[in-house]
C-alpha atoms as a PDB file:
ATOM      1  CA  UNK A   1     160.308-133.948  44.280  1.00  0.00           C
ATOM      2  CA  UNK A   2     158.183-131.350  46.012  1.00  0.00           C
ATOM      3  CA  UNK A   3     156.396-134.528  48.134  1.00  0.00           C
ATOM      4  CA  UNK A   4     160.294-135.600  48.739  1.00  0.00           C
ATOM      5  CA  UNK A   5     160.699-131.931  50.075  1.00  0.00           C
ATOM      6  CA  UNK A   6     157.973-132.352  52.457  1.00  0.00           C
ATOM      7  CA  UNK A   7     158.511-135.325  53.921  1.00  0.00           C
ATOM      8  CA  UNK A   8     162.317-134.252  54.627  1.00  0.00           C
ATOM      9  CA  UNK A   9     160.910-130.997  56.358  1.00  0.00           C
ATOM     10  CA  UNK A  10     158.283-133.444  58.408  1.00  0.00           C
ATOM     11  CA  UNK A  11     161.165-135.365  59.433  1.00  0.00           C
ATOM     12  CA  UNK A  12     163.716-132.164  60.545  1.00  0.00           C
ATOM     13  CA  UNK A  13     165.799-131.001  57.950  1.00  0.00           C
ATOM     14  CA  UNK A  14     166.830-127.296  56.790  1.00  0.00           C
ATOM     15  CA  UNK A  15     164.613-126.407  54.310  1.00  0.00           C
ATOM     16  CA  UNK A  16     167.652-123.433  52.947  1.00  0.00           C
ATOM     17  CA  UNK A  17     169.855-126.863  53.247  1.00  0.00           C
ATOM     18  CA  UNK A  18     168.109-128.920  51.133  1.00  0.00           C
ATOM     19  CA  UNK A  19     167.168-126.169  48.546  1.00  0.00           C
ATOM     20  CA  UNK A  20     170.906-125.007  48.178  1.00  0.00           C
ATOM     21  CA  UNK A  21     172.352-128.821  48.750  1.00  0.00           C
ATOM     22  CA  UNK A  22     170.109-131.249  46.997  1.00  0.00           C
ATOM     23  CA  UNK A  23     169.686-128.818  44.021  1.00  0.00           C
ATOM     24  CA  UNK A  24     173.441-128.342  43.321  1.00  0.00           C
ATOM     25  CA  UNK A  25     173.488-132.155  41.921  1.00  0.00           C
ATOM     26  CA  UNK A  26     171.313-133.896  39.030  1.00  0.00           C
ATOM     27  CA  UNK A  27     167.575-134.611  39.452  1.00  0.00           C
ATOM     28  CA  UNK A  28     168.568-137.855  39.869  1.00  0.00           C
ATOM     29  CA  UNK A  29     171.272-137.407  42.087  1.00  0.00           C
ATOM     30  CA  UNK A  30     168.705-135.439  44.096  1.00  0.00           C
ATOM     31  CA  UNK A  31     166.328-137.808  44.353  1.00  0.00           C
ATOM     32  CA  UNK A  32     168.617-140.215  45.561  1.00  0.00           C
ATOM     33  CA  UNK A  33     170.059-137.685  48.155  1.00  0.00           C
ATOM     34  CA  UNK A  34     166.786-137.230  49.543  1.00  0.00           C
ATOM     35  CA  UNK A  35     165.477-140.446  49.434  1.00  0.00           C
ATOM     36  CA  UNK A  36     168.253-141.869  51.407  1.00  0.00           C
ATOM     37  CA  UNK A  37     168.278-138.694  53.975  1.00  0.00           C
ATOM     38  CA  UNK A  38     164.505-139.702  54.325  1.00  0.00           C
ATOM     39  CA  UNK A  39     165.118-143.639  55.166  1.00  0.00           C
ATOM     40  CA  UNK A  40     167.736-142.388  57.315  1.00  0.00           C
ATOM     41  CA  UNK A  41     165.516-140.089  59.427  1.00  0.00           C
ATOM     42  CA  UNK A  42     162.830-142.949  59.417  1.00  0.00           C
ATOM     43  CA  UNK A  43     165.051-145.712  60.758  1.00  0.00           C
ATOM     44  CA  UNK A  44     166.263-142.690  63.343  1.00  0.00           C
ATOM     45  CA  UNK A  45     162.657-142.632  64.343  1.00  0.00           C
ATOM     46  CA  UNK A  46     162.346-145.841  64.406  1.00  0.00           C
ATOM     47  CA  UNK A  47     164.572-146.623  66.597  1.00  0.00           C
ATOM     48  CA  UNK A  48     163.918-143.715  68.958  1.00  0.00           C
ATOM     49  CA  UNK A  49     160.565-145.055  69.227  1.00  0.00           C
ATOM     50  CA  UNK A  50     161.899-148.995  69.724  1.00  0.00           C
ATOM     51  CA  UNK A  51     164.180-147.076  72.585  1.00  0.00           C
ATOM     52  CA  UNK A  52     160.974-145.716  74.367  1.00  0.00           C
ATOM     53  CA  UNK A  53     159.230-148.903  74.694  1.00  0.00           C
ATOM     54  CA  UNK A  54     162.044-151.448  75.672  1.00  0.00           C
ATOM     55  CA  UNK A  55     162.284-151.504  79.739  1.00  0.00           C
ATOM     56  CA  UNK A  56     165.566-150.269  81.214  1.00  0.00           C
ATOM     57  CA  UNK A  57     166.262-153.308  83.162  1.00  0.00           C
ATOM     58  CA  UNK A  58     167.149-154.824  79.224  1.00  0.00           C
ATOM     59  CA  UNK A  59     170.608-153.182  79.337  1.00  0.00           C
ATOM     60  CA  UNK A  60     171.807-155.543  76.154  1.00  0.00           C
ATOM     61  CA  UNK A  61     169.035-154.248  73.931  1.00  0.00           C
ATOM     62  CA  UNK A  62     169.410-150.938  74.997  1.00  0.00           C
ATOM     63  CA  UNK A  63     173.145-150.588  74.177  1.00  0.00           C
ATOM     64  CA  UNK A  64     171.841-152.103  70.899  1.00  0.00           C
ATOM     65  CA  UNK A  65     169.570-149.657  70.247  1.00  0.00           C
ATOM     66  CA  UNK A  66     172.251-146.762  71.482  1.00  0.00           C
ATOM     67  CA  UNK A  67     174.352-148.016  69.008  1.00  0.00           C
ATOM     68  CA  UNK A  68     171.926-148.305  65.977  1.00  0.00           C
ATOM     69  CA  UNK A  69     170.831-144.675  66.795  1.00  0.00           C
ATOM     70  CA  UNK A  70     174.370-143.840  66.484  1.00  0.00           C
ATOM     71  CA  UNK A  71     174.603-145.189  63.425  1.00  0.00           C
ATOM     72  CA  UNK A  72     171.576-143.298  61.829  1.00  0.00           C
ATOM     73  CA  UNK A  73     172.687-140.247  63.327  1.00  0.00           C
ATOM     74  CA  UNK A  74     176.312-140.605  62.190  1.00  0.00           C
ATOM     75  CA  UNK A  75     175.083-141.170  58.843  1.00  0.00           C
ATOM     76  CA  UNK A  76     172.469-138.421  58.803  1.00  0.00           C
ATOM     77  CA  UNK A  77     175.758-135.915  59.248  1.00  0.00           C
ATOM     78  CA  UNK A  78     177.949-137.308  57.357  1.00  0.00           C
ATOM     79  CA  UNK A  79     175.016-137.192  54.306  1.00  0.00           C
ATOM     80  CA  UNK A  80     174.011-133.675  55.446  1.00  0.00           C
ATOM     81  CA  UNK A  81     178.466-132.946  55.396  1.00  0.00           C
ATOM     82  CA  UNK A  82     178.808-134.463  52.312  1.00  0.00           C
ATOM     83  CA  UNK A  83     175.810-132.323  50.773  1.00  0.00           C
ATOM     84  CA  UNK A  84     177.192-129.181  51.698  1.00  0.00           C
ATOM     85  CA  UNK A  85     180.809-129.847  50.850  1.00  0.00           C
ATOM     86  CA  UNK A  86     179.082-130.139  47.175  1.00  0.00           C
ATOM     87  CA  UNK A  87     177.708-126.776  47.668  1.00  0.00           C
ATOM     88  CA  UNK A  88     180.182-125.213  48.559  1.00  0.00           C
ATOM     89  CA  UNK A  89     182.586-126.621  45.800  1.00  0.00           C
ATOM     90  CA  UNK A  90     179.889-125.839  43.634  1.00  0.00           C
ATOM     91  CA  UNK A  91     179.503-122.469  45.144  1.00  0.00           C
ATOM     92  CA  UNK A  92     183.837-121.493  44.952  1.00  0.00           C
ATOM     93  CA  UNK A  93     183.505-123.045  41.163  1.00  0.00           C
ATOM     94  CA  UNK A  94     180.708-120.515  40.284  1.00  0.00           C
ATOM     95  CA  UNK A  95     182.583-117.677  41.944  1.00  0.00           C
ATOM     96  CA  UNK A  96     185.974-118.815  40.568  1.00  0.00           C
ATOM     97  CA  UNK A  97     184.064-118.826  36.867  1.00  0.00           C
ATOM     98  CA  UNK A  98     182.907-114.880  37.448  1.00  0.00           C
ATOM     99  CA  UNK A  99     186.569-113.949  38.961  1.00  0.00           C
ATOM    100  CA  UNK A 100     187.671-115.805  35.845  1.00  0.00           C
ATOM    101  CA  UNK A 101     185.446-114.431  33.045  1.00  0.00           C
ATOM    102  CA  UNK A 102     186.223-110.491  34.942  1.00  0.00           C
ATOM    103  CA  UNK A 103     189.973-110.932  34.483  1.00  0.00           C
ATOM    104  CA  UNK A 104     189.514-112.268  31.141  1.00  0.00           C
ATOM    105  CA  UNK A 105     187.295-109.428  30.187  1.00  0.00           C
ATOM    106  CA  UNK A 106     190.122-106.666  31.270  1.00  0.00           C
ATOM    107  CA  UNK A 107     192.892-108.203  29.841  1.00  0.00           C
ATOM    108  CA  UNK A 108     190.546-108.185  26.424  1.00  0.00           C
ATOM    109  CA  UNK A 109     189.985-104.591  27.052  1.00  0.00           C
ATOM    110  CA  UNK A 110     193.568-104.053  27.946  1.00  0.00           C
ATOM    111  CA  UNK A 111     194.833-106.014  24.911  1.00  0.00           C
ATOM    112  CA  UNK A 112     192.300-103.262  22.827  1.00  0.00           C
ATOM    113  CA  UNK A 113     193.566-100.666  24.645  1.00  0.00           C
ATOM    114  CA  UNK A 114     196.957-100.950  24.013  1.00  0.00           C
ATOM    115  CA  UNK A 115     195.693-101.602  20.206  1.00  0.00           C
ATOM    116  CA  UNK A 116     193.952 -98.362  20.147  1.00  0.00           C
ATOM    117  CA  UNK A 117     197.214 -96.503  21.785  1.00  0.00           C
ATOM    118  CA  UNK A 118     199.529 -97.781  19.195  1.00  0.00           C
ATOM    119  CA  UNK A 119     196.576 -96.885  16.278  1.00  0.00           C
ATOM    120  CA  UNK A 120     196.506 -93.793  17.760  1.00  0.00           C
ATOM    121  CA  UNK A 121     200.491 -93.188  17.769  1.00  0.00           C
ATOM    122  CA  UNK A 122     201.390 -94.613  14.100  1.00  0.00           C
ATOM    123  CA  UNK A 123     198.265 -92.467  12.896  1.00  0.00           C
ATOM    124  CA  UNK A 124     199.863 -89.193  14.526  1.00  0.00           C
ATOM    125  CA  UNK A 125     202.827 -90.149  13.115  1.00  0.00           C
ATOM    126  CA  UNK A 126     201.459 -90.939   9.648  1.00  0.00           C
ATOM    127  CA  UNK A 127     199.404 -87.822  10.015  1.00  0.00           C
ATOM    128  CA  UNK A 128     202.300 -85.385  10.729  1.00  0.00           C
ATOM    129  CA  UNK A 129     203.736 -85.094   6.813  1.00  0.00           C
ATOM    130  CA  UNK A 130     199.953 -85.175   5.957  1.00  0.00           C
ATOM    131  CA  UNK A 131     199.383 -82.324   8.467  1.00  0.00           C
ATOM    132  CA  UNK A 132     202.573 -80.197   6.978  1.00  0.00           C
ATOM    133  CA  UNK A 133     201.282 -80.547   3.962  1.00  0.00           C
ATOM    134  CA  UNK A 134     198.017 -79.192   3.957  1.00  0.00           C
ATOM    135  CA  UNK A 135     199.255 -76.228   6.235  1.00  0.00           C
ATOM    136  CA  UNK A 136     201.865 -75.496   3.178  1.00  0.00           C
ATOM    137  CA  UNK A 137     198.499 -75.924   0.879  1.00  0.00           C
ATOM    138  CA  UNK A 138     196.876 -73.618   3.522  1.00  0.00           C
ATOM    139  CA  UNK A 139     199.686 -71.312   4.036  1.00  0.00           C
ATOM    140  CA  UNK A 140     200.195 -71.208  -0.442  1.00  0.00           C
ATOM    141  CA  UNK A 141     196.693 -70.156  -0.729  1.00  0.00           C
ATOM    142  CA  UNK A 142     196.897 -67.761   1.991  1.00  0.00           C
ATOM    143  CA  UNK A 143     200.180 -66.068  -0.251  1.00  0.00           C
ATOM    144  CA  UNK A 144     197.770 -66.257  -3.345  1.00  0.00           C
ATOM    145  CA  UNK A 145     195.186 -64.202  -1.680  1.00  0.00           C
ATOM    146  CA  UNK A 146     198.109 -61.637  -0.878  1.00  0.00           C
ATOM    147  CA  UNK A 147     199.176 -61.507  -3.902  1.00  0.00           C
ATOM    148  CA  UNK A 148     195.807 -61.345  -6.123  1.00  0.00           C
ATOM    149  CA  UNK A 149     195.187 -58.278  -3.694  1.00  0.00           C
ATOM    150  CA  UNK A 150     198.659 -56.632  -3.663  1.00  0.00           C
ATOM    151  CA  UNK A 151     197.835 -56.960  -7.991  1.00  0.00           C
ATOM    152  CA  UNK A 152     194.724 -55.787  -7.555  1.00  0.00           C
ATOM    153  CA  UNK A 153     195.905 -53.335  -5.113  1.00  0.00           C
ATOM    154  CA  UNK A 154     198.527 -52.242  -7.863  1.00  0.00           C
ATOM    155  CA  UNK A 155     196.278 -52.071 -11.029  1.00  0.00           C
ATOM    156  CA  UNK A 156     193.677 -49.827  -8.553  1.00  0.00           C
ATOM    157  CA  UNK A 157     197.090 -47.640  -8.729  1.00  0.00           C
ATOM    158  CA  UNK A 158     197.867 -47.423 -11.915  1.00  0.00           C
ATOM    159  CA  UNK A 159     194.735 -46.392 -13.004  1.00  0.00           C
END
C-alpha cells in the first residue's frame, strides 16, 4: 500500500486526498481505488507524451490524442469526485453518530433526572409523617426531662 502511495504522489495526487479518501473504504477497496487512479495517471502520461512527439501537420491523430487525454482526465475527476463524495458521507455519518450518541446521552440523563425528582418528592412525602413523628418522640422526651426536673425540683422542696 505504502509503494501504491508513492507512486500516486510521483504521478500528482493530494497526498491529504488520498490519506482521507482511499482510507475511508476497505483495504481492498483501496487498493483498487489506487490502482486504477495510478493506470489512469499513466495512460494520462502516456498520452501527453504520444502528443509531444506526433507533428502538428497530423491534425487526425492529434484530435485523437485530444480526445483520449480527455478521457483520462475526465476519468481522473470523476475517480478523485467519487472518492471524496465517500469521505464526506463517511465524514456527516461519523458526525451524525456523535450528534446521535450526545442526544441520546441527555435524554438518559434527563430520563434519570426526572427519576431522581420524583424519588426525591414521594420520599419527602413519605418522610413527612416519619418526620412528625420523631419531633413528637423529640418533643415527649423533651416534656420528660421537664418533668423529672420539676419532681426533682419538688422533692429538693419538700425536704
Amino acid at each position: 500500500m505504502r509503494s501504491l502511495y508513492r507512486r500516486l504522489l510521483k504521478a500528482g495526487e493530494e497526498g491529504s486526498m488520498m490519506q482521507r479518501c482511499l482510507t475511508v473504504n476497505s483495504l481492498s477497496d483501496s487498493l483498487t481505488y489506487g490502482l486504477r487512479l495510478l493506470r489512469l495517471h499513466r495512460g494520462l502520461t502516456t498520452v501527453d507524451a504520444m502528443a509531444q512527439q506526433t507533428p502538428w501537420w497530423r491534425v487526425g491523430r492529434r484530435a485523437r490524442q485530444g480526445l483520449t487525454r480527455r478521457y483520462y482526465a475526465w476519468s481522473l475527476q470523476s475517480l478523485r469526485l467519487q472518492l471524496r463524495s465517500r469521505n464526506a458521507i463517511a465524514d456527516v455519518l461519523v458526525y451524525l453518530l456523535f450528534i446521535t450518541m450526545c442526544f441520546l446521552l441527555y435524554e438518559i440523563y434527563y430520563t434519570c433526572r426526572i427519576g431522581v425528582n420524583r424519588a426525591e418528592e414521594r420520599y419527602r412525602t413519605l418522610a413527612i409523617p416519619i418526620i412528625q413523628t420523631l419531633d413528637a418522640l423529640e418533643a415527649a422526651q423533651a416534656r420528660k426531662r421537664e418533668l423529672r426536673k420539676e419532681m426533682e425540683n419538688d422533692i429538693v422542696r419538700e425536704r
